[in-house]
N, C-alpha and C. Protein backbone atom coordinates (compact mmCIF):
# COMPACT_ATOMS: atom_id res chain seq x y z
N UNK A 1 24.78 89.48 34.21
CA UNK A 1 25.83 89.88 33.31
C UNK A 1 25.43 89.55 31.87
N UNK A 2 24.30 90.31 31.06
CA UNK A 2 23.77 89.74 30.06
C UNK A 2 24.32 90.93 29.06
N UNK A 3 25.36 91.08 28.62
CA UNK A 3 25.84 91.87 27.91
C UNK A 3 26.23 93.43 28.44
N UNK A 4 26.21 93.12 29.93
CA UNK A 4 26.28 95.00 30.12
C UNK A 4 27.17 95.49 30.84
N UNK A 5 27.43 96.85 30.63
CA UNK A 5 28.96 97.14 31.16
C UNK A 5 29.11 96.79 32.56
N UNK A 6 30.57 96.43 32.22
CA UNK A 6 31.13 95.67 34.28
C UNK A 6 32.17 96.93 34.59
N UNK A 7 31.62 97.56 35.42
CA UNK A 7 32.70 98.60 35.85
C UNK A 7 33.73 97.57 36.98
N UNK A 8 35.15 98.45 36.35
CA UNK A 8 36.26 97.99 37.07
C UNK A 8 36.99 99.00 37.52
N UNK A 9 38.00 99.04 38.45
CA UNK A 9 39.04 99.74 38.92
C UNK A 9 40.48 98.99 38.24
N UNK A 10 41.79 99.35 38.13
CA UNK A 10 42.61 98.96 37.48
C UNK A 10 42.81 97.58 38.17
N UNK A 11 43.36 97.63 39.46
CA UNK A 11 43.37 96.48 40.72
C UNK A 11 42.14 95.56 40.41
N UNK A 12 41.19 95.79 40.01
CA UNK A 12 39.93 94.49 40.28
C UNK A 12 40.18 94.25 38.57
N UNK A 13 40.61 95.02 37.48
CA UNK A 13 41.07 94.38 36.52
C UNK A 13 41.94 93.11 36.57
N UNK A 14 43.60 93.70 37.23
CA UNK A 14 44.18 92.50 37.27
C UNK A 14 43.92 91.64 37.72
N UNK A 15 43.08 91.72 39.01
CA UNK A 15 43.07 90.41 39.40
C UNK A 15 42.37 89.46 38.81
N UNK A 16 41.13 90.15 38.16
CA UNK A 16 40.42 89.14 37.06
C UNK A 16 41.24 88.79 36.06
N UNK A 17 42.25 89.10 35.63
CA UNK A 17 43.32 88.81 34.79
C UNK A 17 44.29 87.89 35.13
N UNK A 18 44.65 88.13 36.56
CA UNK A 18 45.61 87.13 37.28
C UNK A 18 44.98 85.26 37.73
N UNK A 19 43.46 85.97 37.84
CA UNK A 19 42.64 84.57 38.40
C UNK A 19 42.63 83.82 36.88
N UNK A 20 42.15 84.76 36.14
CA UNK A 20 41.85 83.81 35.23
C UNK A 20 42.80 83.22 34.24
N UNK A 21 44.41 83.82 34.32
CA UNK A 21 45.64 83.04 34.28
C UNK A 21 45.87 82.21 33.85
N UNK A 22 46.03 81.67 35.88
CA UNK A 22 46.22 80.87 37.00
C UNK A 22 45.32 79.44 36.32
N UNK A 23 43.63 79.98 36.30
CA UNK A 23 43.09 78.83 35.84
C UNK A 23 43.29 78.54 34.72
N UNK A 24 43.42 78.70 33.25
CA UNK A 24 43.89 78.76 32.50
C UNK A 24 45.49 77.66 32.06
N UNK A 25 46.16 78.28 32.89
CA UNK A 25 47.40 77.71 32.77
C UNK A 25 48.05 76.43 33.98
N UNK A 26 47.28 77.27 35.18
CA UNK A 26 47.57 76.07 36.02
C UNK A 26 46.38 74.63 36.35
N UNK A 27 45.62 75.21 37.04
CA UNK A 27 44.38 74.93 37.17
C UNK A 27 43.74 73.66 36.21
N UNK A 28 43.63 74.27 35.01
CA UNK A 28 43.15 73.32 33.96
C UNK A 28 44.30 71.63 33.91
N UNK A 29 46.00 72.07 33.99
CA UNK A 29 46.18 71.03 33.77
C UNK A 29 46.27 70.08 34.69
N UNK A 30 46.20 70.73 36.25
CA UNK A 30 46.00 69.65 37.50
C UNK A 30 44.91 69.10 37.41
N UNK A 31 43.23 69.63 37.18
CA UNK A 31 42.57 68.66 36.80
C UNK A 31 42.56 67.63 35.60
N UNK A 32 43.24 67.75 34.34
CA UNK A 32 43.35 67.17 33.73
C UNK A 32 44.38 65.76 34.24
N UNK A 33 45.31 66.05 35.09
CA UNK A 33 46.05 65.19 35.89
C UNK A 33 45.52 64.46 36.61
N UNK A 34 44.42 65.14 37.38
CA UNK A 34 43.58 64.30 37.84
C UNK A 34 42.64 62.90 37.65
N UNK A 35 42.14 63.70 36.18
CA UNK A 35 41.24 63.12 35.86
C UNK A 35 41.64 62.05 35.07
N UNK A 36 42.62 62.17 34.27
CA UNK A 36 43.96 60.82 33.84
C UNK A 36 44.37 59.81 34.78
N UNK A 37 44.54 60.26 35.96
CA UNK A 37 44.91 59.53 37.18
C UNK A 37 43.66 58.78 37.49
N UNK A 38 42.50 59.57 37.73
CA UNK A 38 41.69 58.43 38.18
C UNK A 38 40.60 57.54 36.70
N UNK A 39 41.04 58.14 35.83
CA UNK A 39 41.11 56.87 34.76
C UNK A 39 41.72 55.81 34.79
N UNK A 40 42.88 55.94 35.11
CA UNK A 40 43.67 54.52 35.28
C UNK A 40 43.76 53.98 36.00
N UNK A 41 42.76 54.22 37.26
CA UNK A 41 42.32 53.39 38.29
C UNK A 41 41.10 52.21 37.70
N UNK A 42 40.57 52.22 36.12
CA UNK A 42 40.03 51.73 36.20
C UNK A 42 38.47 51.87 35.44
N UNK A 43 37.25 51.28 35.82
CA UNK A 43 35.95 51.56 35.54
C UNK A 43 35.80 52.75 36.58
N UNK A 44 35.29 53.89 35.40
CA UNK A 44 34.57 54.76 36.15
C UNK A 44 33.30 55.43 36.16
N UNK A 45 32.50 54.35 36.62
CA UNK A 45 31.16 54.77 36.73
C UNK A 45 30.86 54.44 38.03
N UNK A 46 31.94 53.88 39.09
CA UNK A 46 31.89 54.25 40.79
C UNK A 46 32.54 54.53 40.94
N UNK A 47 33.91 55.38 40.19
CA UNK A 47 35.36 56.08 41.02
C UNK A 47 34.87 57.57 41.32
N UNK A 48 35.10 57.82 42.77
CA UNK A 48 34.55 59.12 42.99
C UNK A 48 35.99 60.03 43.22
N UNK A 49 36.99 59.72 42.61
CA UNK A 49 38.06 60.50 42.58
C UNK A 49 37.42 61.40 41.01
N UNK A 50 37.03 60.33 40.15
CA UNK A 50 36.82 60.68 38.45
C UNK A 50 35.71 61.40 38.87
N UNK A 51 34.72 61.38 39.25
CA UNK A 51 33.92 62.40 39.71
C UNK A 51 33.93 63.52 40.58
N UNK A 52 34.69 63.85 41.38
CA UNK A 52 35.13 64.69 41.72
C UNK A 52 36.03 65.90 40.98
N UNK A 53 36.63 64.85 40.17
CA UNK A 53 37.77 65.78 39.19
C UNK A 53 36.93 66.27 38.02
N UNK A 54 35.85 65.92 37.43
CA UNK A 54 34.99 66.24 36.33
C UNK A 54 34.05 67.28 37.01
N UNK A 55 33.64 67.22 37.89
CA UNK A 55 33.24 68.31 38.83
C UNK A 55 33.54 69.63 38.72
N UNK A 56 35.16 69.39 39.58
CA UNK A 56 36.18 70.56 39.64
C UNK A 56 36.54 71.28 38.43
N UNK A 57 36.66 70.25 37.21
CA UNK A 57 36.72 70.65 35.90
C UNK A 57 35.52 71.66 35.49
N UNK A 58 34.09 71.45 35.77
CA UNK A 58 33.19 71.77 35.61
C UNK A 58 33.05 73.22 35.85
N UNK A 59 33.02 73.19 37.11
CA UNK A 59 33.17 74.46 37.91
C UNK A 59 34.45 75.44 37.42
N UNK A 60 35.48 74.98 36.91
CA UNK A 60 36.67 75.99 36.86
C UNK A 60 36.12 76.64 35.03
N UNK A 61 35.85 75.48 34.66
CA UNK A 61 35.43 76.09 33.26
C UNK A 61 34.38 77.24 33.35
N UNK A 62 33.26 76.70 34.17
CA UNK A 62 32.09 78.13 33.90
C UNK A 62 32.71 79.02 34.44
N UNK A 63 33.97 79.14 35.66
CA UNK A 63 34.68 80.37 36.12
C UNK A 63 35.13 81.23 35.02
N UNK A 64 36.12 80.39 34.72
CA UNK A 64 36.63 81.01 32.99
C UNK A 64 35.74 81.77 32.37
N UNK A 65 34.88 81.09 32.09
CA UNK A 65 33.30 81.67 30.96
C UNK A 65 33.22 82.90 31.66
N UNK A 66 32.90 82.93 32.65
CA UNK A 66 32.79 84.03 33.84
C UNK A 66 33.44 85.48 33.66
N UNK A 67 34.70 85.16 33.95
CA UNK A 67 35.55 86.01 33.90
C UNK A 67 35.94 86.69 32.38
N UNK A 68 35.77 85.99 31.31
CA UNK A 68 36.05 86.50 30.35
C UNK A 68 35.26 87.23 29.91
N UNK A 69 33.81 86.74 29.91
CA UNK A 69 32.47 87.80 29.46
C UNK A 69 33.22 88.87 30.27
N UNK A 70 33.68 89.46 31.95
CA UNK A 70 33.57 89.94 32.61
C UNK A 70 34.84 90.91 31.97
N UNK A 71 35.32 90.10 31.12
CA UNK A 71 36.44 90.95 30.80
C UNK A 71 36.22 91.85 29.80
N UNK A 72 35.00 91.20 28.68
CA UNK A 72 35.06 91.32 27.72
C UNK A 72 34.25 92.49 27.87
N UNK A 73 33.38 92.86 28.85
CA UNK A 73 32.57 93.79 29.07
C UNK A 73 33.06 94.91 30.02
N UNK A 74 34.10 94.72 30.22
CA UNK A 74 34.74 95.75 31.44
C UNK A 74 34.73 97.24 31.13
N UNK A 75 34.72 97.90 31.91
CA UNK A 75 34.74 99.42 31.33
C UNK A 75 36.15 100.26 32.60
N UNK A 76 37.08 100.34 32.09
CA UNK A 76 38.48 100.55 33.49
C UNK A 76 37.51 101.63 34.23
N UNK A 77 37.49 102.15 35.40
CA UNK A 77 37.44 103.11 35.55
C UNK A 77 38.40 104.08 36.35
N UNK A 78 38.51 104.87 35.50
CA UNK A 78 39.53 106.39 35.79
C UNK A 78 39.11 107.03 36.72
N UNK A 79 39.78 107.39 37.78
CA UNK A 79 39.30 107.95 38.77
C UNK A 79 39.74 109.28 38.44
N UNK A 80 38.33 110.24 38.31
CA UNK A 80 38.29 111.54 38.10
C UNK A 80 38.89 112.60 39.34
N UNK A 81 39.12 113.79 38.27
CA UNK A 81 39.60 114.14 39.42
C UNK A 81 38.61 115.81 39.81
N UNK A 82 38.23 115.48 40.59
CA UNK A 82 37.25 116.27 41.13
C UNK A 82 37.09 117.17 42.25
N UNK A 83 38.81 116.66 43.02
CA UNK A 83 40.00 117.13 44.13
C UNK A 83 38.90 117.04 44.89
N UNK A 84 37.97 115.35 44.81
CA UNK A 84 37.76 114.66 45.84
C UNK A 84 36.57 115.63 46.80
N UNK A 85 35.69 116.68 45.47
CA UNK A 85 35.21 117.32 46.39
C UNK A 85 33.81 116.53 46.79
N UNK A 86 33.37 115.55 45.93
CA UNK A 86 31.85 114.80 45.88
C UNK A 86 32.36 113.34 45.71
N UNK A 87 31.50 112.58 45.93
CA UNK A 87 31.93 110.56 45.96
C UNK A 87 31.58 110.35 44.43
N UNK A 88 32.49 109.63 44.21
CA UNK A 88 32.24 108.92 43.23
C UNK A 88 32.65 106.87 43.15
N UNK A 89 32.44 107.02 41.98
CA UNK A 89 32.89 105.39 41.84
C UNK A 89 34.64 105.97 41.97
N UNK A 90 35.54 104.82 42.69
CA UNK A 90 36.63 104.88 42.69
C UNK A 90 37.18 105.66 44.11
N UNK A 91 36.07 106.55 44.78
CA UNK A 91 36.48 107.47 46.04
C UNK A 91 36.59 106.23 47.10
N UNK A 92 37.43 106.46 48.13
CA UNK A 92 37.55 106.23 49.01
C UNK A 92 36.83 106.82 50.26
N UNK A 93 35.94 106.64 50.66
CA UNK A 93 35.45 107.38 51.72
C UNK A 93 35.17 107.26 53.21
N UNK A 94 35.20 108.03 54.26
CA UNK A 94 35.36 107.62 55.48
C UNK A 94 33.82 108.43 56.08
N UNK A 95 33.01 107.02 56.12
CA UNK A 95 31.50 107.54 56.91
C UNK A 95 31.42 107.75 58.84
N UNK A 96 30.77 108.12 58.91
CA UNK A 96 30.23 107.99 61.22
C UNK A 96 29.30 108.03 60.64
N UNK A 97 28.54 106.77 61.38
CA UNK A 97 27.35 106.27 61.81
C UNK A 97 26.96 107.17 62.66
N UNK A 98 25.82 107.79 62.28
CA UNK A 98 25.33 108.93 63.67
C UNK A 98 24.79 108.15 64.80
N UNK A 99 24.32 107.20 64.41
CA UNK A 99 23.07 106.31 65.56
C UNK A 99 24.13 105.66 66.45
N UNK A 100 25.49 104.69 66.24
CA UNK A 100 26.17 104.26 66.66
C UNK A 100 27.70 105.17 67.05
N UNK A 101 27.74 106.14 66.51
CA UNK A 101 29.27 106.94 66.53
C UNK A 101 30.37 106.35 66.10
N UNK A 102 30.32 105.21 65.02
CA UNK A 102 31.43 104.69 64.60
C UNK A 102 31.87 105.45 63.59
N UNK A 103 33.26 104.97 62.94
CA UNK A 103 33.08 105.29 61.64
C UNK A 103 33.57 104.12 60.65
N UNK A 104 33.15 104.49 59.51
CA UNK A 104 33.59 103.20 58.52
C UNK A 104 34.34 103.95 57.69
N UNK A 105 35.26 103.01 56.69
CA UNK A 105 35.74 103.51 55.31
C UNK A 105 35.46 102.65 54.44
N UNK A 106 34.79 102.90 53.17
CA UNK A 106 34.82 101.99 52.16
C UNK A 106 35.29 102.74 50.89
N UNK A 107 35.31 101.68 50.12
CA UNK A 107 35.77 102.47 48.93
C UNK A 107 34.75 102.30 47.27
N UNK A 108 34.29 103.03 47.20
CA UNK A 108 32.80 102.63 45.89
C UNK A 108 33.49 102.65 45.03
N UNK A 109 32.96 100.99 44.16
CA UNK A 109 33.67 100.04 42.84
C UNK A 109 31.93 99.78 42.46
N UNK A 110 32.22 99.42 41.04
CA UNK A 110 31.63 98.71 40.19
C UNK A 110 31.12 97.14 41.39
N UNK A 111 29.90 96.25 40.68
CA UNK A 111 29.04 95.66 41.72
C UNK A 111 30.34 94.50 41.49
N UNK A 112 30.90 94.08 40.18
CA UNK A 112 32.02 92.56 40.02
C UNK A 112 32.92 93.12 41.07
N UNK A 113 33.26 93.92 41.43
CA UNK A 113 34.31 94.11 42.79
C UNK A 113 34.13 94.37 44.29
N UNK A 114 32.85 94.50 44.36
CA UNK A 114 32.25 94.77 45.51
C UNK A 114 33.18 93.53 46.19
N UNK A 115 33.43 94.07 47.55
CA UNK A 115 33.99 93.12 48.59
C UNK A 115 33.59 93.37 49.60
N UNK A 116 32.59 93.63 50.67
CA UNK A 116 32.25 94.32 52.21
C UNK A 116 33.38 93.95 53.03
N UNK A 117 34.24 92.79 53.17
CA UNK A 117 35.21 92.05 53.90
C UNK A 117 36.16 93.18 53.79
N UNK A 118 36.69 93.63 52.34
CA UNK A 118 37.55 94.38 51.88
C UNK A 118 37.29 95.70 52.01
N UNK A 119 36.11 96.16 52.69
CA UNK A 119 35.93 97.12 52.53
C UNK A 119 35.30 98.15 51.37
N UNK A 120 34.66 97.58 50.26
CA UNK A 120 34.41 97.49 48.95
C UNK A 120 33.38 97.11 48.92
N UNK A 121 31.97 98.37 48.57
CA UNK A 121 30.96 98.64 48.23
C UNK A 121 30.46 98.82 47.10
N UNK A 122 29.49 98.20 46.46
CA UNK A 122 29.08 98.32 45.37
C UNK A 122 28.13 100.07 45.16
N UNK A 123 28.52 100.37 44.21
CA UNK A 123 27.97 101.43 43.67
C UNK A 123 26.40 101.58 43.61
N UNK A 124 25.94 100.09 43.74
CA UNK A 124 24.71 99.67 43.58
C UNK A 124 23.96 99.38 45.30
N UNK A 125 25.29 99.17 46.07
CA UNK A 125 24.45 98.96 47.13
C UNK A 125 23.32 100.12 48.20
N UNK A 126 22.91 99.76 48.79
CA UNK A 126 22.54 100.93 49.22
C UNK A 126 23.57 102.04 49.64
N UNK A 127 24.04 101.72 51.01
CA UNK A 127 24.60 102.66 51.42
C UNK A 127 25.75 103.61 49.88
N UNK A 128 25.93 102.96 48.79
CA UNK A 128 26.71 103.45 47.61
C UNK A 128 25.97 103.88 46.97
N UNK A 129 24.67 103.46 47.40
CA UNK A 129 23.83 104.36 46.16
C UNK A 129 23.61 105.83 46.47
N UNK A 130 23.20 105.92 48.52
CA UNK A 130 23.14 106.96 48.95
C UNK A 130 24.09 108.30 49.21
N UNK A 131 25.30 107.67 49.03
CA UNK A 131 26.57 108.37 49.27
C UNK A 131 27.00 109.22 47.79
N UNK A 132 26.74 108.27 46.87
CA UNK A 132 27.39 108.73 45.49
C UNK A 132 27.09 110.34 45.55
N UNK A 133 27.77 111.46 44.97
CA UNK A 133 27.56 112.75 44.75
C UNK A 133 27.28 113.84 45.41
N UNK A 134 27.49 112.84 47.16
CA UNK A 134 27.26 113.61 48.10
C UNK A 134 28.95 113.93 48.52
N UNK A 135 29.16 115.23 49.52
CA UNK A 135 30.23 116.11 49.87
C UNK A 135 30.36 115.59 51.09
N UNK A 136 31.41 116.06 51.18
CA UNK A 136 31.85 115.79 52.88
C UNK A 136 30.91 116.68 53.69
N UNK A 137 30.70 116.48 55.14
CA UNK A 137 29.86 117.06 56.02
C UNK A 137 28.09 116.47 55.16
N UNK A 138 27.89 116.31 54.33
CA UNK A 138 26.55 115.50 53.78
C UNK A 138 26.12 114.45 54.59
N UNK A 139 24.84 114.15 54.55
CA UNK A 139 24.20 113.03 55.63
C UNK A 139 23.52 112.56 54.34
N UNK A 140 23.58 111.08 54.61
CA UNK A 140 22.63 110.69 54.10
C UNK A 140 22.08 109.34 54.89
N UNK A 141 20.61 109.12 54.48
CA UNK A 141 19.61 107.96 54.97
C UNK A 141 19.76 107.25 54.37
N UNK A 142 19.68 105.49 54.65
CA UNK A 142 19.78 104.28 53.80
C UNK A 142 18.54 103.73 54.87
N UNK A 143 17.88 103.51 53.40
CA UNK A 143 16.84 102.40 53.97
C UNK A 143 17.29 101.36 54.09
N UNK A 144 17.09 100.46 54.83
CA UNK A 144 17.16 98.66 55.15
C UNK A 144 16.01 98.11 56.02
N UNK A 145 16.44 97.07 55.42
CA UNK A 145 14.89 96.23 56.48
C UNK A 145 14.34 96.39 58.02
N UNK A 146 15.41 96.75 58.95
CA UNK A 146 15.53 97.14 59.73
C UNK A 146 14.92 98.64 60.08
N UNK A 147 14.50 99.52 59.02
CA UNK A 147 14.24 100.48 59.50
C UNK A 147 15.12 101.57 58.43
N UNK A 148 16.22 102.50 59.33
CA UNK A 148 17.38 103.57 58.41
C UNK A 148 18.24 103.54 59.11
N UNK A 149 19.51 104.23 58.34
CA UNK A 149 20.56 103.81 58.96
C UNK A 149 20.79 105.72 58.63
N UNK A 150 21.71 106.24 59.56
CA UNK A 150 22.15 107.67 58.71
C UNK A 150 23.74 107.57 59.20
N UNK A 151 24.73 107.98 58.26
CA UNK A 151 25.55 108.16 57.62
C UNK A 151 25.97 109.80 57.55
N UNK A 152 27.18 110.32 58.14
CA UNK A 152 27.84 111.66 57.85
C UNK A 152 28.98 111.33 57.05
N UNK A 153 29.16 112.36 55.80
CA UNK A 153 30.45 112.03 55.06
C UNK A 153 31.44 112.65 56.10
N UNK A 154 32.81 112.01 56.43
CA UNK A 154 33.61 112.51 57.19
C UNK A 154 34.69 113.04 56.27
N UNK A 155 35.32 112.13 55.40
CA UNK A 155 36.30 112.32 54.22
C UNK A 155 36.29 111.79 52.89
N UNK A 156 36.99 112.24 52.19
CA UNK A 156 36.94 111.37 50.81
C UNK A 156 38.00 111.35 50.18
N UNK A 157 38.56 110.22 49.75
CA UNK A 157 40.01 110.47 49.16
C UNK A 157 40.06 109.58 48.04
């Protein structure tokens, strides 16, 4: 993230908006509670409460840093309307695995939103790289270490 655009969807906006809040407003002052608390336990150069909480502090701050570059670089993206005839960033799409006969749905975002759990593929990943601009009934091949994988577009919404 060295200055370059972070594609977002409106939803992976807020929530970078909502997380970074949360830490902001909540977050920051429970560790600060913390870390007051285990001050007044005393010398702390063996309290591992005070180290723990300077830690947590640590970590929530570079989050912050994180998220704000992330903000600061965001680009929304508008989902075109193209009446869904080719994939794009923002499509929803429903693949079958030819080799296996399953099918999947994911939905192609910018790489800061990628989620696989969620269903949420990076634009960058393979299988998003191979799909992008392709139509329904389209096949496409994804290389992986394993060998290829092939992929039929079933839908796109």
């Amino acid at each position: 993230m060295s200055g370059e655009e972070i594609i977002l969807t409106r939803d992976g906006l807020e929530k970078i908006e909502k997380e970074l809040h949360f830490l902001k407003t909540v977050k920051r002052k429970e560790i600060a509670a913390r870390i007051k608390q285990a001050i007044s336990y005393g010398d702390i150069t063996d309290n591992s409460e005070y180290e723990d909480a300077k830690n947590e502090q640590a970590f929530v701050e570079g989050r912050i840093a994180t998220l704000e570059k992330m903000l600061r670089y965001a680009r929304i993206l508008e989902k075109t309307d193209n009446g869904n005839s080719f994939v794009t960033l923002g499509s929803t799409v429903c693949l079958k695995d030819l080799e296996l006969d399953q099918e999947f749905t994911y939905t192609v975002v910018g790489t800061a939103e990628a989620n696989p759990c969620a269903s949420k593929i990076s634009n960058e990943s393979p299988v998003g790289r191979a799909i992008l601009g392709l139509s329904v009934g389209d096949e496409a091949e994804v290389k992986v270490p394993a060998g290829s994988l092939k992929y039929r577009i079933i839908a796109i919404t």
